[in-house]
C-alpha atoms as a PDB file:
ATOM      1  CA  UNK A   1     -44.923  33.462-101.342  1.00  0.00           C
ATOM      2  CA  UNK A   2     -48.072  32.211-103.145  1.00  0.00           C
ATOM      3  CA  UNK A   3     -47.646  28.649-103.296  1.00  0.00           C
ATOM      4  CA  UNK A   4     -49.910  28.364-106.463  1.00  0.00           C
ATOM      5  CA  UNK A   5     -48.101  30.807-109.071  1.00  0.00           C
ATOM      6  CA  UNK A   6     -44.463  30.603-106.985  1.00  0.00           C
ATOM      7  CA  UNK A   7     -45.099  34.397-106.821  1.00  0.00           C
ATOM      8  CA  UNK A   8     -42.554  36.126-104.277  1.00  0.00           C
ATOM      9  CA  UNK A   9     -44.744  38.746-102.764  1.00  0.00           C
ATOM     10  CA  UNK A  10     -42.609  40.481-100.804  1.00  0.00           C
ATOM     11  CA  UNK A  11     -39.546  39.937 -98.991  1.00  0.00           C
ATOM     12  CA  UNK A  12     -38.038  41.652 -95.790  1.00  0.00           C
ATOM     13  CA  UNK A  13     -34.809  41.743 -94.027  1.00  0.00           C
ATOM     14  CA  UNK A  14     -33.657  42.048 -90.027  1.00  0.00           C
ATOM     15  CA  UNK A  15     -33.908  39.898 -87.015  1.00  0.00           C
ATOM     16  CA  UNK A  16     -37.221  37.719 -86.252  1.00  0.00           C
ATOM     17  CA  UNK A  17     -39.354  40.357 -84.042  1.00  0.00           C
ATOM     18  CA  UNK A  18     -42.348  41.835 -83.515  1.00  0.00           C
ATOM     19  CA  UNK A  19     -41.445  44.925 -86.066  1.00  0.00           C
ATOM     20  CA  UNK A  20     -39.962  42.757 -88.521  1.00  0.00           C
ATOM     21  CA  UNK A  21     -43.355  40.663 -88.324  1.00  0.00           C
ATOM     22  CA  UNK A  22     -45.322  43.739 -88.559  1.00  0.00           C
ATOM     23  CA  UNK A  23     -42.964  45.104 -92.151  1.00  0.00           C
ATOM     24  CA  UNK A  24     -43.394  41.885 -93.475  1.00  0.00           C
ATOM     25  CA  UNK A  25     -47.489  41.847 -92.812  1.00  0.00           C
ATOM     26  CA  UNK A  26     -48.072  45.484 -93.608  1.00  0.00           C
ATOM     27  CA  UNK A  27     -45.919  44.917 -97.102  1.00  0.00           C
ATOM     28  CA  UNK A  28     -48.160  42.179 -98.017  1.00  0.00           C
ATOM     29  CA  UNK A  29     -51.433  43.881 -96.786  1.00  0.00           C
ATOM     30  CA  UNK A  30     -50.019  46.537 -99.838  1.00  0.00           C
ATOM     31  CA  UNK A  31     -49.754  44.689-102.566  1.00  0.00           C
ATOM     32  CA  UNK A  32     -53.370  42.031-101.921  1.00  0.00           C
ATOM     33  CA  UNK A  33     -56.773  43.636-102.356  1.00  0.00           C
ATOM     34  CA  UNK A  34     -58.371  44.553 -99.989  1.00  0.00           C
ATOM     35  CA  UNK A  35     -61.280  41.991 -99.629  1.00  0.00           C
ATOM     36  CA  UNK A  36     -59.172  39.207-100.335  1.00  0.00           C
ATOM     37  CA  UNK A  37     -59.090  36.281 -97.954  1.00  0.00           C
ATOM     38  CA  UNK A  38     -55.510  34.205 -97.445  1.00  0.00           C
ATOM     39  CA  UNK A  39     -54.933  31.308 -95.536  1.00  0.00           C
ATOM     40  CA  UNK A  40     -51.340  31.971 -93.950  1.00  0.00           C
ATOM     41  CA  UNK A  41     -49.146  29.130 -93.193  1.00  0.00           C
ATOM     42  CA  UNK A  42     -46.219  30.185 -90.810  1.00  0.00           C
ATOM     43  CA  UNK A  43     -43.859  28.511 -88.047  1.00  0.00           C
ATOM     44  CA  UNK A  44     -44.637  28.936 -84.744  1.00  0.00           C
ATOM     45  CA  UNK A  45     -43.213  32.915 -83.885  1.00  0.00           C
ATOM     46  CA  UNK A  46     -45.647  33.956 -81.973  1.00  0.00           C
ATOM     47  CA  UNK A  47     -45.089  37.565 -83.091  1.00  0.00           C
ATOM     48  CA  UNK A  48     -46.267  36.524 -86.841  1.00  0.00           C
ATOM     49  CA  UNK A  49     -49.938  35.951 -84.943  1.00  0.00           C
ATOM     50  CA  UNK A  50     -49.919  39.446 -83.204  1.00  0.00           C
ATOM     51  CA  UNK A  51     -48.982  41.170 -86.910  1.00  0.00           C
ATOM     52  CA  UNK A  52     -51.883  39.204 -88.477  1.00  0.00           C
ATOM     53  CA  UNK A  53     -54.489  40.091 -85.970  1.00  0.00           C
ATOM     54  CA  UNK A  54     -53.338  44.273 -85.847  1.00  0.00           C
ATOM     55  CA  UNK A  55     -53.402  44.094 -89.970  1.00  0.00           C
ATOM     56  CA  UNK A  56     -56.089  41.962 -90.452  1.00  0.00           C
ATOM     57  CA  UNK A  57     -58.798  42.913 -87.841  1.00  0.00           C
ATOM     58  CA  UNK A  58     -61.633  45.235 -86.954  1.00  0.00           C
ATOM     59  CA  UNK A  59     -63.022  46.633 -84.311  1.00  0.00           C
ATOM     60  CA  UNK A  60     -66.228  44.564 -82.573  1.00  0.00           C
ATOM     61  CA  UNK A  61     -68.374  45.919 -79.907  1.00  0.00           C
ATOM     62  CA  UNK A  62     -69.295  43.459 -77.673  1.00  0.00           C
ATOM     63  CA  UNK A  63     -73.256  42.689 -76.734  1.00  0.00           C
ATOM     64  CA  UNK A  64     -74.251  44.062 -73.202  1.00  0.00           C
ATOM     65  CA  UNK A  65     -74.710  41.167 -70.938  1.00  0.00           C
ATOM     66  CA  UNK A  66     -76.601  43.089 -68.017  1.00  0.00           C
ATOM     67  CA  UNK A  67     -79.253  45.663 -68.018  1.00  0.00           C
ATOM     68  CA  UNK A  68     -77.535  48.128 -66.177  1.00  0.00           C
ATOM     69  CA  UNK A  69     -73.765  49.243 -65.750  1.00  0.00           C
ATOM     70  CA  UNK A  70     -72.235  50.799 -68.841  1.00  0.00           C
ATOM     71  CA  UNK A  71     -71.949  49.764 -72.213  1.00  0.00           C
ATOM     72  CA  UNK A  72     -68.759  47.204 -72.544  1.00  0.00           C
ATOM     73  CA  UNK A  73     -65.586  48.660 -74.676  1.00  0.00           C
ATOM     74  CA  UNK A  74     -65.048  47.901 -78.485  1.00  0.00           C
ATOM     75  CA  UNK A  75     -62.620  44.833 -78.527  1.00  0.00           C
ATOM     76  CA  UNK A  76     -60.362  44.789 -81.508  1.00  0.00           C
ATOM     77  CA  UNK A  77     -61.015  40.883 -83.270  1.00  0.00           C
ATOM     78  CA  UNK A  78     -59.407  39.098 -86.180  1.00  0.00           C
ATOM     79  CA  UNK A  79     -61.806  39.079 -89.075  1.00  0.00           C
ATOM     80  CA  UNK A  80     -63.821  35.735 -89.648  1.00  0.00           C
ATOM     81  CA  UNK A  81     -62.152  34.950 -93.019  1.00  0.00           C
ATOM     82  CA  UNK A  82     -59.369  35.122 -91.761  1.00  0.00           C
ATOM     83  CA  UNK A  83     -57.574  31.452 -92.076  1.00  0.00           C
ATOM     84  CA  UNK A  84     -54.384  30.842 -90.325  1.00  0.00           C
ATOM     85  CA  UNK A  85     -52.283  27.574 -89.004  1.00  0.00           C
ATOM     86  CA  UNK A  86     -49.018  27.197 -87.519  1.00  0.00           C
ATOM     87  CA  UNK A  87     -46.660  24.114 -87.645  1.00  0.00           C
ATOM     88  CA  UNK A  88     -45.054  24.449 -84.259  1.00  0.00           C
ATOM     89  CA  UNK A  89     -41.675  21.777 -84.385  1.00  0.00           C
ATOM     90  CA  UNK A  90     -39.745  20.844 -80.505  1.00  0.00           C
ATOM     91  CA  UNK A  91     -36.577  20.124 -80.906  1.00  0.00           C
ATOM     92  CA  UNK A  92     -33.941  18.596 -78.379  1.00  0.00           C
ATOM     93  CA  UNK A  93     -30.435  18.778 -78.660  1.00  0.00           C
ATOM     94  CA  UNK A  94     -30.917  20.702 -82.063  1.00  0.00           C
ATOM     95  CA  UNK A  95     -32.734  17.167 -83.207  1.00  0.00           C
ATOM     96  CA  UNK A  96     -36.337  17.288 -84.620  1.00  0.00           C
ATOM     97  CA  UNK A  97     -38.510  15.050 -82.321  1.00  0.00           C
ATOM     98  CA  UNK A  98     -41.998  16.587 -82.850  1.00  0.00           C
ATOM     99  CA  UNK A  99     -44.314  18.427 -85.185  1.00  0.00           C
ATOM    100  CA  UNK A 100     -47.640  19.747 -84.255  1.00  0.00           C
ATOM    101  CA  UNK A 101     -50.428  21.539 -86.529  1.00  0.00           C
ATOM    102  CA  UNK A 102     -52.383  23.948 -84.817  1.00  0.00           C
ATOM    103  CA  UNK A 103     -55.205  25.920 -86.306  1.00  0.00           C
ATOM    104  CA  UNK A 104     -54.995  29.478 -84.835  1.00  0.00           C
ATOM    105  CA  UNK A 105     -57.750  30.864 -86.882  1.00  0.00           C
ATOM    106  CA  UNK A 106     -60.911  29.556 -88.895  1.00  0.00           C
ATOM    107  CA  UNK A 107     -62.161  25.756 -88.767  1.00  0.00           C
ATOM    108  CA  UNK A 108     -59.292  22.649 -89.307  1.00  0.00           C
ATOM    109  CA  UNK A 109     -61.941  21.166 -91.506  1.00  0.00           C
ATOM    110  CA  UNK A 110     -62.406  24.055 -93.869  1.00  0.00           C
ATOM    111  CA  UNK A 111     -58.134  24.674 -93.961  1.00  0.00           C
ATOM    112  CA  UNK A 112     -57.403  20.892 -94.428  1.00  0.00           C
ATOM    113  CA  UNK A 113     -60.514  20.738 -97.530  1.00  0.00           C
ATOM    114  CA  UNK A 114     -59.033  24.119 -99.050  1.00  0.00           C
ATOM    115  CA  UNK A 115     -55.258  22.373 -99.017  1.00  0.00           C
ATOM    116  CA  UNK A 116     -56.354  18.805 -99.821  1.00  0.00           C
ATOM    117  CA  UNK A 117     -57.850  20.228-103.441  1.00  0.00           C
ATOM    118  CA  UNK A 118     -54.502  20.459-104.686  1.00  0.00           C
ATOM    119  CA  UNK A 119     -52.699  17.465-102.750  1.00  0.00           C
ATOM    120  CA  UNK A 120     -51.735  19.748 -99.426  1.00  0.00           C
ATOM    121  CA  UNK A 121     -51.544  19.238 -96.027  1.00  0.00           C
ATOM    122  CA  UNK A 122     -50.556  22.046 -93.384  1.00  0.00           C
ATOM    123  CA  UNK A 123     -46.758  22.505 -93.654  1.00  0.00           C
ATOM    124  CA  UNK A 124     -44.483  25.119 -94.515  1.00  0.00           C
ATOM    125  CA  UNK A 125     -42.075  23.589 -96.998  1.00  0.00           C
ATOM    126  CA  UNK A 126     -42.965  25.992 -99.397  1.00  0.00           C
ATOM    127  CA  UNK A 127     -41.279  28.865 -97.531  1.00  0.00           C
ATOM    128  CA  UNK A 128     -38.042  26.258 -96.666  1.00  0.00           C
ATOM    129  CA  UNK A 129     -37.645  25.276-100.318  1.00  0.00           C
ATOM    130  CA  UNK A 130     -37.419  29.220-101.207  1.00  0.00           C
ATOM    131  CA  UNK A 131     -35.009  29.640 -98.662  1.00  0.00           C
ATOM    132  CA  UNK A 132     -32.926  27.431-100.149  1.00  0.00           C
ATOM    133  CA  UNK A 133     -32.971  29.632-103.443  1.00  0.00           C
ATOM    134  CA  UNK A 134     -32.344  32.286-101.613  1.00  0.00           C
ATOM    135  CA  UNK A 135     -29.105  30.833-100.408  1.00  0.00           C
ATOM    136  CA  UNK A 136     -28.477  29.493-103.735  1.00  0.00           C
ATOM    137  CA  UNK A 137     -28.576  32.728-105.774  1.00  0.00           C
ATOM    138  CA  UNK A 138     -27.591  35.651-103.403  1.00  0.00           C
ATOM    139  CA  UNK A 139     -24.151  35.608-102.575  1.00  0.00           C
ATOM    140  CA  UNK A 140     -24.459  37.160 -98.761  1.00  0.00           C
ATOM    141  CA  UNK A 141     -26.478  34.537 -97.376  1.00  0.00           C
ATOM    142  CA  UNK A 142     -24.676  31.444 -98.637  1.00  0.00           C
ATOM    143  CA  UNK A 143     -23.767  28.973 -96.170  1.00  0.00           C
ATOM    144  CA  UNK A 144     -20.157  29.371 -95.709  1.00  0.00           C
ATOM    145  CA  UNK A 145     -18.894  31.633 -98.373  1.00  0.00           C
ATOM    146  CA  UNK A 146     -16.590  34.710 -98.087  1.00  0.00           C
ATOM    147  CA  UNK A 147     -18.854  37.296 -99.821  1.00  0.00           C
ATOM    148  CA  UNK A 148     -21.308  38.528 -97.220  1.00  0.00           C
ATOM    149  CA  UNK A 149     -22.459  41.806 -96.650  1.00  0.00           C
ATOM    150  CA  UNK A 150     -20.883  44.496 -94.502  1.00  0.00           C
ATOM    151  CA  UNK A 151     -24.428  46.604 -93.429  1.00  0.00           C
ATOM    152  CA  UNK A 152     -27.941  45.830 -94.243  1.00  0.00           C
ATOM    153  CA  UNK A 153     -28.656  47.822 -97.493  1.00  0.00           C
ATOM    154  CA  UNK A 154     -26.025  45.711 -99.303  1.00  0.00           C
ATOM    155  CA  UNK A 155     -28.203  42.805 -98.644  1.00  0.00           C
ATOM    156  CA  UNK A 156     -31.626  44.639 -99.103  1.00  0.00           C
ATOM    157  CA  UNK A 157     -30.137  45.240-102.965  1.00  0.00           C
ATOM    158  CA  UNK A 158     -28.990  41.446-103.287  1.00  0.00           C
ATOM    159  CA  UNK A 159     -32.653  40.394-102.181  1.00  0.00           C
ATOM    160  CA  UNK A 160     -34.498  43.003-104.524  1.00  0.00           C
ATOM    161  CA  UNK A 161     -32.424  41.666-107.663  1.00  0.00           C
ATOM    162  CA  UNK A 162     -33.486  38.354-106.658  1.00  0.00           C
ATOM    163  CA  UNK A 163     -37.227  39.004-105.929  1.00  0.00           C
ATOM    164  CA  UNK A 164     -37.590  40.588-109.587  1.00  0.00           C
ATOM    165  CA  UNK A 165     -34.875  37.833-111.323  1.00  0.00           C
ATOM    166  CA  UNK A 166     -37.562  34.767-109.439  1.00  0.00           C
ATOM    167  CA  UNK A 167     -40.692  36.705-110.436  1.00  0.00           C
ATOM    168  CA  UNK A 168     -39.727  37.846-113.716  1.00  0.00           C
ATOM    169  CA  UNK A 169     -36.964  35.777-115.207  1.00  0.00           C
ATOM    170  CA  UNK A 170     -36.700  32.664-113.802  1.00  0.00           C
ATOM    171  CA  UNK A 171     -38.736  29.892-115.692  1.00  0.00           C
ATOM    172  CA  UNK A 172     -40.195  26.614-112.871  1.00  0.00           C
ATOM    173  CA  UNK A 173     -40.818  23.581-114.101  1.00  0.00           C
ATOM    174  CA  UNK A 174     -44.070  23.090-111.534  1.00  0.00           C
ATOM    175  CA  UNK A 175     -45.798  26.207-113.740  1.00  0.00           C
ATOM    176  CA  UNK A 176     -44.758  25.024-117.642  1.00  0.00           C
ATOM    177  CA  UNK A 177     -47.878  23.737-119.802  1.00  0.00           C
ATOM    178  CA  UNK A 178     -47.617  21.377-122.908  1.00  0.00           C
ATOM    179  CA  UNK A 179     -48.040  22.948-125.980  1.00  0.00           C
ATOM    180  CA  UNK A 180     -50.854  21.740-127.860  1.00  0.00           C
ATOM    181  CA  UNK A 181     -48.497  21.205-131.022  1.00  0.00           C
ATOM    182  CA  UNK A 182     -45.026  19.948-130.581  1.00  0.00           C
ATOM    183  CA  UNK A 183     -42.186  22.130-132.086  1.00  0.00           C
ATOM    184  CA  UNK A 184     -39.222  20.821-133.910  1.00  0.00           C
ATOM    185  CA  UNK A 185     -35.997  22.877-133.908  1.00  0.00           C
ATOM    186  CA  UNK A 186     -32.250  22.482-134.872  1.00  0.00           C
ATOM    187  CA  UNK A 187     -32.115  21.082-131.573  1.00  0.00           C
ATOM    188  CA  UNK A 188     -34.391  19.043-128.772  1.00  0.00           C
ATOM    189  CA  UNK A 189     -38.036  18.588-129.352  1.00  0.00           C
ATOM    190  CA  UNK A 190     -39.901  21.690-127.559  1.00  0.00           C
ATOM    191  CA  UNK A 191     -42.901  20.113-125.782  1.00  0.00           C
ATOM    192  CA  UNK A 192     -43.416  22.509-122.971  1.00  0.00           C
ATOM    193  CA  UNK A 193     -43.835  26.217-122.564  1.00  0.00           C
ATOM    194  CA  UNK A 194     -41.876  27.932-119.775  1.00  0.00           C
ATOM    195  CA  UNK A 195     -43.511  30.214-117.319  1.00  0.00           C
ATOM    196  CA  UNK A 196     -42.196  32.722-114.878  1.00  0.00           C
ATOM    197  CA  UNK A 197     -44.261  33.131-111.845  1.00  0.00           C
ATOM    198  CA  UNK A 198     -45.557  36.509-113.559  1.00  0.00           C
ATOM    199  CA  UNK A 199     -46.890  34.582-116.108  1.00  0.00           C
ATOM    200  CA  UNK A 200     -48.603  32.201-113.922  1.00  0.00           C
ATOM    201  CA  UNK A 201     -49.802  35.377-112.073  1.00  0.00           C
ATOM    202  CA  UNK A 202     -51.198  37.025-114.909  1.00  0.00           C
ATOM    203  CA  UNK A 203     -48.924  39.904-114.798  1.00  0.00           C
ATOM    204  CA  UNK A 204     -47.277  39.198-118.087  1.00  0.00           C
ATOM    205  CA  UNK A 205     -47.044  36.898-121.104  1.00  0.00           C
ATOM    206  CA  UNK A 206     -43.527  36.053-121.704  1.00  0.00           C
ATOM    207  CA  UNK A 207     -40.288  35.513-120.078  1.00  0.00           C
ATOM    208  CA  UNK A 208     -38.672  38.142-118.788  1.00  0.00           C
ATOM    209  CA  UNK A 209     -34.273  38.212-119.653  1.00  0.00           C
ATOM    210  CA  UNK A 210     -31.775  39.926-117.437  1.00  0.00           C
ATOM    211  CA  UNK A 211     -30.954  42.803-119.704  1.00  0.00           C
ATOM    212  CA  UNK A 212     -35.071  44.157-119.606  1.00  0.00           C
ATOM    213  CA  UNK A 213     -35.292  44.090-116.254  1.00  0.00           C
ATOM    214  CA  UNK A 214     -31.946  46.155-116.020  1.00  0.00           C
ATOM    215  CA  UNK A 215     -33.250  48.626-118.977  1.00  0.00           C
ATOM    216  CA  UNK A 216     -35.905  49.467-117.333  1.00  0.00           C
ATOM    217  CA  UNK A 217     -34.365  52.705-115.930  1.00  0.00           C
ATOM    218  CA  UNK A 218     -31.314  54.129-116.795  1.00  0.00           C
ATOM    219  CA  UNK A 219     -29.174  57.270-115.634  1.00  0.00           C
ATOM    220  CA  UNK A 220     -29.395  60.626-117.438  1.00  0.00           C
ATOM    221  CA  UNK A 221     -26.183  61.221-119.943  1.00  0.00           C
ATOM    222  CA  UNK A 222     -24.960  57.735-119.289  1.00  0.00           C
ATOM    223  CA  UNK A 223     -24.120  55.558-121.713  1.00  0.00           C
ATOM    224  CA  UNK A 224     -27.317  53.065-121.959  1.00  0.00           C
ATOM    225  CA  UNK A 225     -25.686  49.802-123.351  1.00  0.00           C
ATOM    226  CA  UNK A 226     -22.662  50.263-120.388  1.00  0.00           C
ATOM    227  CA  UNK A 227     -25.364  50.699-117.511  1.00  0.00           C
ATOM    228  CA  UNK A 228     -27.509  47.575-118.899  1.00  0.00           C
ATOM    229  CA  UNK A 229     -24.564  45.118-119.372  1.00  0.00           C
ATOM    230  CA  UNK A 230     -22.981  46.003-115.768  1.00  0.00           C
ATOM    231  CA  UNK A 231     -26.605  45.530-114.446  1.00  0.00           C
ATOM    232  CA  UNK A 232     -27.237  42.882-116.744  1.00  0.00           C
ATOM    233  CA  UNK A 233     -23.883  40.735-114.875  1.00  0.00           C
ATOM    234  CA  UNK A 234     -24.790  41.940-111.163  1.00  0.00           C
ATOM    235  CA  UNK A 235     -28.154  40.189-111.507  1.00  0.00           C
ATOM    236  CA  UNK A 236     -27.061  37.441-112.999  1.00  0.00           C
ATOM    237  CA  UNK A 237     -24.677  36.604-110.527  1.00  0.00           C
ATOM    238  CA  UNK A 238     -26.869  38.287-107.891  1.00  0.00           C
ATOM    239  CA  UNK A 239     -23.895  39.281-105.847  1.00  0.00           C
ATOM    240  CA  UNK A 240     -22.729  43.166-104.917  1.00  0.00           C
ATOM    241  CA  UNK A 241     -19.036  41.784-104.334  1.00  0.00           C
ATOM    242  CA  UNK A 242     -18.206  41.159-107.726  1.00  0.00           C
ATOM    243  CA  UNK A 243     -18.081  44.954-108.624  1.00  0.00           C
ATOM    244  CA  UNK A 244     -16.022  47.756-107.170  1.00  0.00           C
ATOM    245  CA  UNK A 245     -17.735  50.585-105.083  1.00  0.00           C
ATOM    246  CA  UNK A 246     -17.872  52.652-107.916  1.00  0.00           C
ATOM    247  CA  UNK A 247     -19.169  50.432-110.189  1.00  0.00           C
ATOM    248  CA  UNK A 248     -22.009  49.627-107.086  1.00  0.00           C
ATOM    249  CA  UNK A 249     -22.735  53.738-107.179  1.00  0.00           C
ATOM    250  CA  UNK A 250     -23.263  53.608-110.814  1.00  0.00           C
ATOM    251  CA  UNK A 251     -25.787  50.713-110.492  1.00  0.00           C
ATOM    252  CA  UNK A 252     -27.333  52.874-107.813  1.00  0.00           C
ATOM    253  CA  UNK A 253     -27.583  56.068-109.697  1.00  0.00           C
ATOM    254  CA  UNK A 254     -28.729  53.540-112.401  1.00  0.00           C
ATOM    255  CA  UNK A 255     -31.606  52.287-110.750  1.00  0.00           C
ATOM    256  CA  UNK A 256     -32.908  55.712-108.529  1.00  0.00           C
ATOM    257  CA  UNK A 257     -32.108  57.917-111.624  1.00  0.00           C
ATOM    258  CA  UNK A 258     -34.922  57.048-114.574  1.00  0.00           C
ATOM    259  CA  UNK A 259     -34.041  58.127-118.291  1.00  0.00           C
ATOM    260  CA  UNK A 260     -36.196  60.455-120.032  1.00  0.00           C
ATOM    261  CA  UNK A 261     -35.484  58.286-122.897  1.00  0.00           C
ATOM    262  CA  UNK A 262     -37.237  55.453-121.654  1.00  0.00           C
END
């Protein structure tokens, strides 16, 4: 997630490993351009530092430190902008009693000046607090709730309804702007204007509702207004187990099966 524009840029699903680390890495490495420099913030999973360095690297061959003997071999190195610091926490007894900021790569100084312009320090409560809204709006990873998914592509759905209802849809207070003139309606004073994390982005100019992001695509010789309003409710309540099976294969064929129409 950027912590700037509260953009969700990708999400990814499965146990903490080496392959889910290298999904997550490679999706992100997709959607960035290619000469852009990040500073990543993580825990400490050591397997998030081996997926940085094999996406984010290039091959450097080394300076020949004798006369003779043959050439030394290319070492693959992490790229010098590349910025990255863990917050490593010990725990005892399931209790927090330490945490500990360590710069894996680039200079503390230049990480701490780049995070102190906007009132930072190295943490990773960004990525906790969207974890909670995570567990807030999908229904299968609620703590202790009786709606959680069977197999993995149930869940996958739940979390791509999500990631476009958070980009799209939902308005955050952190990203509204005053408006320059205040409007008076039939009901409270309008000083604000609400922005999506698109709109902080750039990537569009108004909020997004529900029913466009379910119009979007449509199935072929289905009834349009019956596909939107049953996709309309699923992401609104962001949960696959308040529909039947059927009415999950229709949202399915709604969403792999585009409408010449549109």
């Amino acid at each position: 997630m950027d912590p700037v524009c509260k953009l969700i840029l990708t999400v990814d699903v499965g146990e903490r490993s080496l392959a889910m680390a290298q999904r997550l890495v490679h999706q992100l490495t997709q959607v960035l351009a290619p000469d852009c420099a990040l500073l990543f913030l993580t825990d400490g999973f050591h397997d998030y530092l081996i997926a940085l360095v094999t996406h984010d690297g290039q091959w450097i061959q080394p300076e020949r430190r004798q006369g003779k003997g043959p050439m030394p071999k290319p070492r693959w190195m992490p790229w010098p902008q590349l910025l990255y610091a863990q917050v490593v926490k010990s725990y005892r007894r399931r209790r927090l009693v330490g945490v500990k900021h360590q710069v894996v790569f680039g200079v503390r100084e230049t990480i701490e000046s780049m995070l102190a312009k906007r009132g930072w320090k190295i943490n990773t409560a960004f990525i906790e607090r969207l974890n909670l809204d995570f567990r807030q709006h999908v229904a299968a990873i609620g703590r202790r709730v009786n709606t959680l998914c069977k197999h993995e592509v149930g869940l996958r759905q739940q979390l791509a309804l999500f990631h476009v209802y958070h980009n799209f849809v939902l308005p955050h207070a952190s990203l509204r702007l005053p408006l320059s003139d205040t409007i008076h309606g039939t009901g409270a004073v309008k000083r604000w204007q609400q922005r999506t994390p698109a709109m902080a982005a750039g990537l569009t100019d108004r909020c997004g509702t529900c029913e466009r992001c379910s119009s979007l695509v449509c199935p072929r010789g289905r009834n349009h207004r019956e596909v939107k309003d049953l996709a309309m409710s699923m992401i609104v309540n962001l949960g696959w187990p308040i529909v039947s099976t059927n009415q999950q294969a229709e949202v399915r064929e709604a969403i792999t099966s585009p409408c010449e129409a549109c």
